[in-house]
PDB file of N, CA and C in Angstrom:
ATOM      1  N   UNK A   1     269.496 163.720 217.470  1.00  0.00           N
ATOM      2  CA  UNK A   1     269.368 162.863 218.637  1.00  0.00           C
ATOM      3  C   UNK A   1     269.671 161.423 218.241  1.00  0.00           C
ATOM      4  N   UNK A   2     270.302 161.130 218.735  1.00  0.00           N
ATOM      5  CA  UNK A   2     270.742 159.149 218.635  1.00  0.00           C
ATOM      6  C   UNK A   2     269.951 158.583 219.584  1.00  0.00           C
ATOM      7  N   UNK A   3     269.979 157.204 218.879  1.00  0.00           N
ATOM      8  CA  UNK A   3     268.565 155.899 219.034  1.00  0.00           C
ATOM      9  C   UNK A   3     269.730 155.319 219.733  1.00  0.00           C
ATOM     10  N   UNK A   4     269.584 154.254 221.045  1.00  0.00           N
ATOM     11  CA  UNK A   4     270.183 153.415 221.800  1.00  0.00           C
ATOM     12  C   UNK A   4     269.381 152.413 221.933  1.00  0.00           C
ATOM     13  N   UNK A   5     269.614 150.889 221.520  1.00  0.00           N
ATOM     14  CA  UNK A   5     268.648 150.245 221.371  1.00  0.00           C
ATOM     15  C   UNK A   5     268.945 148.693 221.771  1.00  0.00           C
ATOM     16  N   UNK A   6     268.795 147.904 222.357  1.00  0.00           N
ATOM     17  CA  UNK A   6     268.992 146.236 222.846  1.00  0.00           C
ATOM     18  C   UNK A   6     268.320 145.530 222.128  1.00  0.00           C
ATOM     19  N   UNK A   7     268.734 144.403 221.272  1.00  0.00           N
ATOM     20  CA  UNK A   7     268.460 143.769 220.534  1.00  0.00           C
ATOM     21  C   UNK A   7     268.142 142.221 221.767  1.00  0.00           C
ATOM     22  N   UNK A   8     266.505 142.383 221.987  1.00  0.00           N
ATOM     23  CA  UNK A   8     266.213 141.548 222.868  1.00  0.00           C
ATOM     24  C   UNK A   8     266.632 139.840 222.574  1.00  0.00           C
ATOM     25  N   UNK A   9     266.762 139.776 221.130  1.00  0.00           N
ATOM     26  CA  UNK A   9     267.017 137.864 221.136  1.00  0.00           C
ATOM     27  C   UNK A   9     268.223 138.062 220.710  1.00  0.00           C
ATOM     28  N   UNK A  10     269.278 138.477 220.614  1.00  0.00           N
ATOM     29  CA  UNK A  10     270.538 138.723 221.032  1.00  0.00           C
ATOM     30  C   UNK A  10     271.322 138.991 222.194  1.00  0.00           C
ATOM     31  N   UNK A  11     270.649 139.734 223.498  1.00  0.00           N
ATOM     32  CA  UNK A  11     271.074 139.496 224.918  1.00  0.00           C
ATOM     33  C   UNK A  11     271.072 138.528 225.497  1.00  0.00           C
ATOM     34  N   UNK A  12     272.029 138.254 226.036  1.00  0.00           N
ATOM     35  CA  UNK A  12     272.071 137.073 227.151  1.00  0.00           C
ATOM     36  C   UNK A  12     272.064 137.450 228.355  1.00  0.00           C
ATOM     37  N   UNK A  13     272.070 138.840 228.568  1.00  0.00           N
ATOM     38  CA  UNK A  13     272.096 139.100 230.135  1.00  0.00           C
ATOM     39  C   UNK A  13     273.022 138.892 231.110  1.00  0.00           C
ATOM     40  N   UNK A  14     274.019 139.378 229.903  1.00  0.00           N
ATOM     41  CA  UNK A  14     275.332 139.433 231.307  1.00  0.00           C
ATOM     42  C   UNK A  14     275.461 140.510 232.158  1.00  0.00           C
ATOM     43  N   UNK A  15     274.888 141.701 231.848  1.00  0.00           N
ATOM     44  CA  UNK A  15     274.977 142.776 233.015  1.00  0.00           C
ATOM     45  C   UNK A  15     276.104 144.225 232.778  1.00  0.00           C
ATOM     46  N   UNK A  16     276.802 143.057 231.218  1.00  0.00           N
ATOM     47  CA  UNK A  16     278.207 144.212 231.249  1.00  0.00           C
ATOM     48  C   UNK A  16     277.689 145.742 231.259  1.00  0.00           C
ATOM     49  N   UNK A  17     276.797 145.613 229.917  1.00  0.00           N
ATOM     50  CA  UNK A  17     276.342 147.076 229.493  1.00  0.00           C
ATOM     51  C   UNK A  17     276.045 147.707 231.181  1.00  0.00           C
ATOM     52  N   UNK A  18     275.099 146.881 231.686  1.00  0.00           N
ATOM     53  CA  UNK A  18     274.764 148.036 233.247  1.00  0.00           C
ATOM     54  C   UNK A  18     276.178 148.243 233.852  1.00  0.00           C
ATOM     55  N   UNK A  19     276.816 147.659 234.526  1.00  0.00           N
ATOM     56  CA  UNK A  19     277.920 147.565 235.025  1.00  0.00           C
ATOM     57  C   UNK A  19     278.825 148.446 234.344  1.00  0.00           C
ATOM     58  N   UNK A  20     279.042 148.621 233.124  1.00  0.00           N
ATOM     59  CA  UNK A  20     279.775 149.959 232.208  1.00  0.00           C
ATOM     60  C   UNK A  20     278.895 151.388 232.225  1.00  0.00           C
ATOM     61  N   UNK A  21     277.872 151.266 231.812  1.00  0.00           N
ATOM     62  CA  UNK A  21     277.163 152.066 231.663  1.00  0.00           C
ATOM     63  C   UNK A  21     275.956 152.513 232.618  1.00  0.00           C
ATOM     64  N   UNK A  22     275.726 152.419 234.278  1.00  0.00           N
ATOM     65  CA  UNK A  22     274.082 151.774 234.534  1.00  0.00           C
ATOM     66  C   UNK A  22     273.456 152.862 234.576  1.00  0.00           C
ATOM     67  N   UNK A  23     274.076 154.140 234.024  1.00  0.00           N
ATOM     68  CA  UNK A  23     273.010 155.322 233.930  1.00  0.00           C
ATOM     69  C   UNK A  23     272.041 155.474 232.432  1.00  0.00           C
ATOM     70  N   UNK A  24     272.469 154.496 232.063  1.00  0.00           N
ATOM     71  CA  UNK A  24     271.578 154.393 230.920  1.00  0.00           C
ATOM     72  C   UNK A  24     270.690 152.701 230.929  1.00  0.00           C
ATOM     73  N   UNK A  25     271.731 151.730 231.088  1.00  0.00           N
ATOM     74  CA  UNK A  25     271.022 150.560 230.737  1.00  0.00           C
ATOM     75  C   UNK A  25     270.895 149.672 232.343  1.00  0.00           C
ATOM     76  N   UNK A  26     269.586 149.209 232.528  1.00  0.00           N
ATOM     77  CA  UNK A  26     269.101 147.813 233.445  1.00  0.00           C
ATOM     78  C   UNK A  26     268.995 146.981 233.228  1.00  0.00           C
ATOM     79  N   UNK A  27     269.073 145.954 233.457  1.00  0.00           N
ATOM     80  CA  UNK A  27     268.866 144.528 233.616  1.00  0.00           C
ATOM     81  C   UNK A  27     266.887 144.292 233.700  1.00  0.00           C
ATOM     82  N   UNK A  28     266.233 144.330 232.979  1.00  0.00           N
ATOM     83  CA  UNK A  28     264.686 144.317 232.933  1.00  0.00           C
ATOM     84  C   UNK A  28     264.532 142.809 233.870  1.00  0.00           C
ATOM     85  N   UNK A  29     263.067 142.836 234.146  1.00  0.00           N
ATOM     86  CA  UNK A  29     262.469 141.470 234.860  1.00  0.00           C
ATOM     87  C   UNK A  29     262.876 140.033 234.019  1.00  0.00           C
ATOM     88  N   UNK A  30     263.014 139.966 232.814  1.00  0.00           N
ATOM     89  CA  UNK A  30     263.234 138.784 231.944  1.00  0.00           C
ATOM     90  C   UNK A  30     264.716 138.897 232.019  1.00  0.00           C
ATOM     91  N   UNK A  31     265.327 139.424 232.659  1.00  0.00           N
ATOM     92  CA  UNK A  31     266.880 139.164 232.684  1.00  0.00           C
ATOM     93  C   UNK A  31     267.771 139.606 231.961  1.00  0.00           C
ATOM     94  N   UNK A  32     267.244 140.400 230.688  1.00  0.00           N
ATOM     95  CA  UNK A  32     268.032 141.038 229.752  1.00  0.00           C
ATOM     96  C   UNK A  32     267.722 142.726 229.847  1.00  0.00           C
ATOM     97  N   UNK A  33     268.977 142.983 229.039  1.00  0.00           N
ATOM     98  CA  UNK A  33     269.256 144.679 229.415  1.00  0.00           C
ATOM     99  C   UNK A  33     268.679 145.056 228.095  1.00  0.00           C
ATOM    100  N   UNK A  34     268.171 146.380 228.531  1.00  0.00           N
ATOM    101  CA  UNK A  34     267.513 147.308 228.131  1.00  0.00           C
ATOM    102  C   UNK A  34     267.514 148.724 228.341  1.00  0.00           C
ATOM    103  N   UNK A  35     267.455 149.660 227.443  1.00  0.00           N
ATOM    104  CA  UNK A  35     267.769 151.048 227.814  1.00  0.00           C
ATOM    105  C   UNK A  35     266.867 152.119 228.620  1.00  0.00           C
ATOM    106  N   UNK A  36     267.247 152.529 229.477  1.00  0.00           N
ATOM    107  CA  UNK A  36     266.273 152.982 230.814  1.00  0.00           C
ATOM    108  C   UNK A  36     265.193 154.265 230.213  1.00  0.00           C
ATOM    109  N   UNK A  37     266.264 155.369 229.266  1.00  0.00           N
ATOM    110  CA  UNK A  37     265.059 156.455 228.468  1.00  0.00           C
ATOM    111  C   UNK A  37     266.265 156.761 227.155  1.00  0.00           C
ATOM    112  N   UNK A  38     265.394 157.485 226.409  1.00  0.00           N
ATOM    113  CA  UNK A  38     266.310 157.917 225.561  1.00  0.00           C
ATOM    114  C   UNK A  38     266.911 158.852 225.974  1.00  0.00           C
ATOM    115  N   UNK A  39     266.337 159.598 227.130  1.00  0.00           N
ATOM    116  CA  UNK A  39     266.790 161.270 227.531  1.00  0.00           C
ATOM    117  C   UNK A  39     268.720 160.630 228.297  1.00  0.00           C
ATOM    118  N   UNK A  40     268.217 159.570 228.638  1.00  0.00           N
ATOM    119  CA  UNK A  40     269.576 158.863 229.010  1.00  0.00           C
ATOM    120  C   UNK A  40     270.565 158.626 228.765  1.00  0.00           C
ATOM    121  N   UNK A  41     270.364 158.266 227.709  1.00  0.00           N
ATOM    122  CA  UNK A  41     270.790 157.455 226.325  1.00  0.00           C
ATOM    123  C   UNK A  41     271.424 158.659 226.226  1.00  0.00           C
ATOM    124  N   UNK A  42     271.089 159.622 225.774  1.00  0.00           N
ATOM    125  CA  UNK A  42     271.804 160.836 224.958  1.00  0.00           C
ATOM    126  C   UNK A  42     272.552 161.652 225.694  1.00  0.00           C
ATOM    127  N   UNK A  43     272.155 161.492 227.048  1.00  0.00           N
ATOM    128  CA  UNK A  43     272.893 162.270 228.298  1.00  0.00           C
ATOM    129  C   UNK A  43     274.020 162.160 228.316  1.00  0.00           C
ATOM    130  N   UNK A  44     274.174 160.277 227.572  1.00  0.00           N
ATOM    131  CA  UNK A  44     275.215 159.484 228.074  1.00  0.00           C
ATOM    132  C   UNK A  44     275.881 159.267 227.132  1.00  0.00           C
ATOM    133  N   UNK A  45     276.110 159.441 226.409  1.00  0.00           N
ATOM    134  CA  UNK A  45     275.763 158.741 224.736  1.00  0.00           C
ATOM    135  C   UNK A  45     277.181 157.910 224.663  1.00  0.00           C
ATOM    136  N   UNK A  46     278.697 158.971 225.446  1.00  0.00           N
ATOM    137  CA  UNK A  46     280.281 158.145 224.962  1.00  0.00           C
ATOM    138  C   UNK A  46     280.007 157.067 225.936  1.00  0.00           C
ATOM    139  N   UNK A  47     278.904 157.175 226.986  1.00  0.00           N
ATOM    140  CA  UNK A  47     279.315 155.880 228.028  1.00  0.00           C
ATOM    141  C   UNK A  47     278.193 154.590 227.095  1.00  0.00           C
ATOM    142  N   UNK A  48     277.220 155.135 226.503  1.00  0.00           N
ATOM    143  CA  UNK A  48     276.305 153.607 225.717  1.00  0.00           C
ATOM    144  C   UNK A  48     277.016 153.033 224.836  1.00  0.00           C
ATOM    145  N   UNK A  49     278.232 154.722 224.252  1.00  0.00           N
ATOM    146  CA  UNK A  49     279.255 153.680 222.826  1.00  0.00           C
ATOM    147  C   UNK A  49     279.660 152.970 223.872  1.00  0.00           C
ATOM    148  N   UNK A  50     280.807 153.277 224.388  1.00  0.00           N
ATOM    149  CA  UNK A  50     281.427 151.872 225.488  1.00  0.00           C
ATOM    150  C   UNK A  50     280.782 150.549 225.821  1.00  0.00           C
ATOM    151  N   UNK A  51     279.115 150.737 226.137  1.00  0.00           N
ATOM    152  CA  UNK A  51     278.678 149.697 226.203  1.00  0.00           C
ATOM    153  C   UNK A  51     278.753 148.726 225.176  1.00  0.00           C
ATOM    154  N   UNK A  52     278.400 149.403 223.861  1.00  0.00           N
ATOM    155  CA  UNK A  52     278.082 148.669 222.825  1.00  0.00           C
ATOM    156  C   UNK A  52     279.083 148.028 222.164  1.00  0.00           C
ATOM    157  N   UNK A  53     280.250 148.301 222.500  1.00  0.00           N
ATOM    158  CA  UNK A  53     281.458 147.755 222.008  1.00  0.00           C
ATOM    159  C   UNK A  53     281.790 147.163 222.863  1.00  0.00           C
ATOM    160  N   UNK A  54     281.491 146.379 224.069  1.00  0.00           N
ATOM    161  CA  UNK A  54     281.898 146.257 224.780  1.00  0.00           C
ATOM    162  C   UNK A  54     281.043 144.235 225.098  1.00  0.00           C
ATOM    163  N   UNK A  55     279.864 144.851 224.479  1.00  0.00           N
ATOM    164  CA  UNK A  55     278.765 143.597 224.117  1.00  0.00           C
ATOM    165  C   UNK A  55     279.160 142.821 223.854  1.00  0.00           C
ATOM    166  N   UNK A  56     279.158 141.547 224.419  1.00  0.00           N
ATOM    167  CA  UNK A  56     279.691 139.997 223.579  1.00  0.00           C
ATOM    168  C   UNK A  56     279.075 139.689 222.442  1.00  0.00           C
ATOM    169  N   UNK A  57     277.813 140.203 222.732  1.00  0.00           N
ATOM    170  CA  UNK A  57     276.913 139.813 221.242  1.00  0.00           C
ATOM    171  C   UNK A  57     276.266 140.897 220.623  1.00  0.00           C
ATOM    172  N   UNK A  58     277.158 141.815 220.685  1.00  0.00           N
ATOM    173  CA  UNK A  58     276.524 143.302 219.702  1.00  0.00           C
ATOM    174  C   UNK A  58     274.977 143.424 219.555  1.00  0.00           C
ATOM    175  N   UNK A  59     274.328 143.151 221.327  1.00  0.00           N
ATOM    176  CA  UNK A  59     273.346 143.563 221.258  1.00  0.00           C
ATOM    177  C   UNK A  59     272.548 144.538 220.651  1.00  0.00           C
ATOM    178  N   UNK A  60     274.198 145.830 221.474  1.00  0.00           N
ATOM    179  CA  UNK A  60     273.457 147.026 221.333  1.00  0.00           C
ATOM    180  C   UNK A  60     273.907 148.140 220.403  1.00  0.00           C
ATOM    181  N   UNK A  61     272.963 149.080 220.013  1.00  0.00           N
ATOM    182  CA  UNK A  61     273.248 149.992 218.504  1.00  0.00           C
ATOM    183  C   UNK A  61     272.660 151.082 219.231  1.00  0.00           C
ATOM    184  N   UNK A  62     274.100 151.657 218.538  1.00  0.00           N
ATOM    185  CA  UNK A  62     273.628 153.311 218.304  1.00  0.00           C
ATOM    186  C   UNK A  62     273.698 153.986 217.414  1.00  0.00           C
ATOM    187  N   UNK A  63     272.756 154.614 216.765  1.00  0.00           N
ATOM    188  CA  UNK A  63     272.644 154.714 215.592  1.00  0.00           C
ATOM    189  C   UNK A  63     272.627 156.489 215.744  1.00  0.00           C
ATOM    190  N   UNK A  64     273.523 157.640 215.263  1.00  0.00           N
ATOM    191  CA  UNK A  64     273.663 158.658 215.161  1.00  0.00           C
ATOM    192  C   UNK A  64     272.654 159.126 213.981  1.00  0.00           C
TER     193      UNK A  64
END
Protein backbone atom coordinates (compact mmCIF):
# COMPACT_ATOMS: atom_id res chain seq x y z
CA UNK A 1 0.00 0.00 0.00
CA UNK A 2 1.48 3.59 -0.79
CA UNK A 3 1.57 6.63 1.70
CA UNK A 4 0.19 9.99 -0.09
CA UNK A 5 1.18 12.73 1.94
CA UNK A 6 1.14 17.01 1.88
CA UNK A 7 3.89 18.53 3.24
CA UNK A 8 1.87 21.24 5.24
CA UNK A 9 4.79 24.19 5.36
CA UNK A 10 5.50 23.58 1.86
CA UNK A 11 1.82 24.18 0.41
CA UNK A 12 0.76 27.27 -0.68
CA UNK A 13 -2.60 26.36 -1.63
CA UNK A 14 -2.98 26.66 -5.06
CA UNK A 15 -5.66 24.06 -5.56
CA UNK A 16 -3.68 22.34 -8.51
CA UNK A 17 -3.40 18.93 -6.75
CA UNK A 18 -7.54 19.17 -6.16
CA UNK A 19 -8.25 20.42 -9.52
CA UNK A 20 -5.93 17.36 -11.07
CA UNK A 21 -6.73 15.02 -8.73
CA UNK A 22 -10.04 16.04 -6.32
CA UNK A 23 -10.84 12.43 -5.67
CA UNK A 24 -8.14 12.20 -3.51
CA UNK A 25 -6.93 15.71 -2.38
CA UNK A 26 -9.05 19.06 -0.70
CA UNK A 27 -8.26 22.19 -0.03
CA UNK A 28 -8.61 21.88 4.18
CA UNK A 29 -10.05 25.05 6.33
CA UNK A 30 -6.36 26.66 6.60
CA UNK A 31 -6.25 26.79 2.86
CA UNK A 32 -3.85 24.13 2.10
CA UNK A 33 -4.35 20.68 0.46
CA UNK A 34 -4.41 17.66 2.03
CA UNK A 35 -5.20 14.06 1.31
CA UNK A 36 -8.92 13.13 1.84
CA UNK A 37 -8.13 9.00 3.01
CA UNK A 38 -5.60 6.75 2.20
CA UNK A 39 -8.32 4.28 0.84
CA UNK A 40 -8.25 7.23 -1.82
CA UNK A 41 -5.05 7.74 -2.22
CA UNK A 42 -4.58 4.17 -3.40
CA UNK A 43 -7.82 4.01 -5.37
CA UNK A 44 -6.19 6.71 -7.16
CA UNK A 45 -2.76 6.34 -6.88
CA UNK A 46 -1.66 7.28 -11.20
CA UNK A 47 -4.02 10.37 -10.59
CA UNK A 48 -1.95 11.53 -6.86
CA UNK A 49 1.42 10.70 -9.11
CA UNK A 50 0.06 13.44 -11.51
CA UNK A 51 -0.61 15.53 -8.69
CA UNK A 52 2.67 15.34 -7.25
CA UNK A 53 4.53 16.15 -10.21
CA UNK A 54 2.56 18.51 -11.01
CA UNK A 55 3.20 20.58 -7.45
CA UNK A 56 5.03 23.85 -7.71
CA UNK A 57 6.55 23.06 -4.50
CA UNK A 58 6.80 19.24 -4.31
CA UNK A 59 4.50 19.30 -1.60
CA UNK A 60 3.40 16.07 -2.23
CA UNK A 61 5.03 12.33 -1.86
CA UNK A 62 4.29 9.16 -2.66
CA UNK A 63 6.11 6.88 -1.34
CA UNK A 64 5.55 3.09 -2.80
Amino acid sequence: MAKVSVDKDLCIGCGLCADTCPDVFVLADDGKAEVKSAEAANANLACAKDAAATCPTEAIKVEE
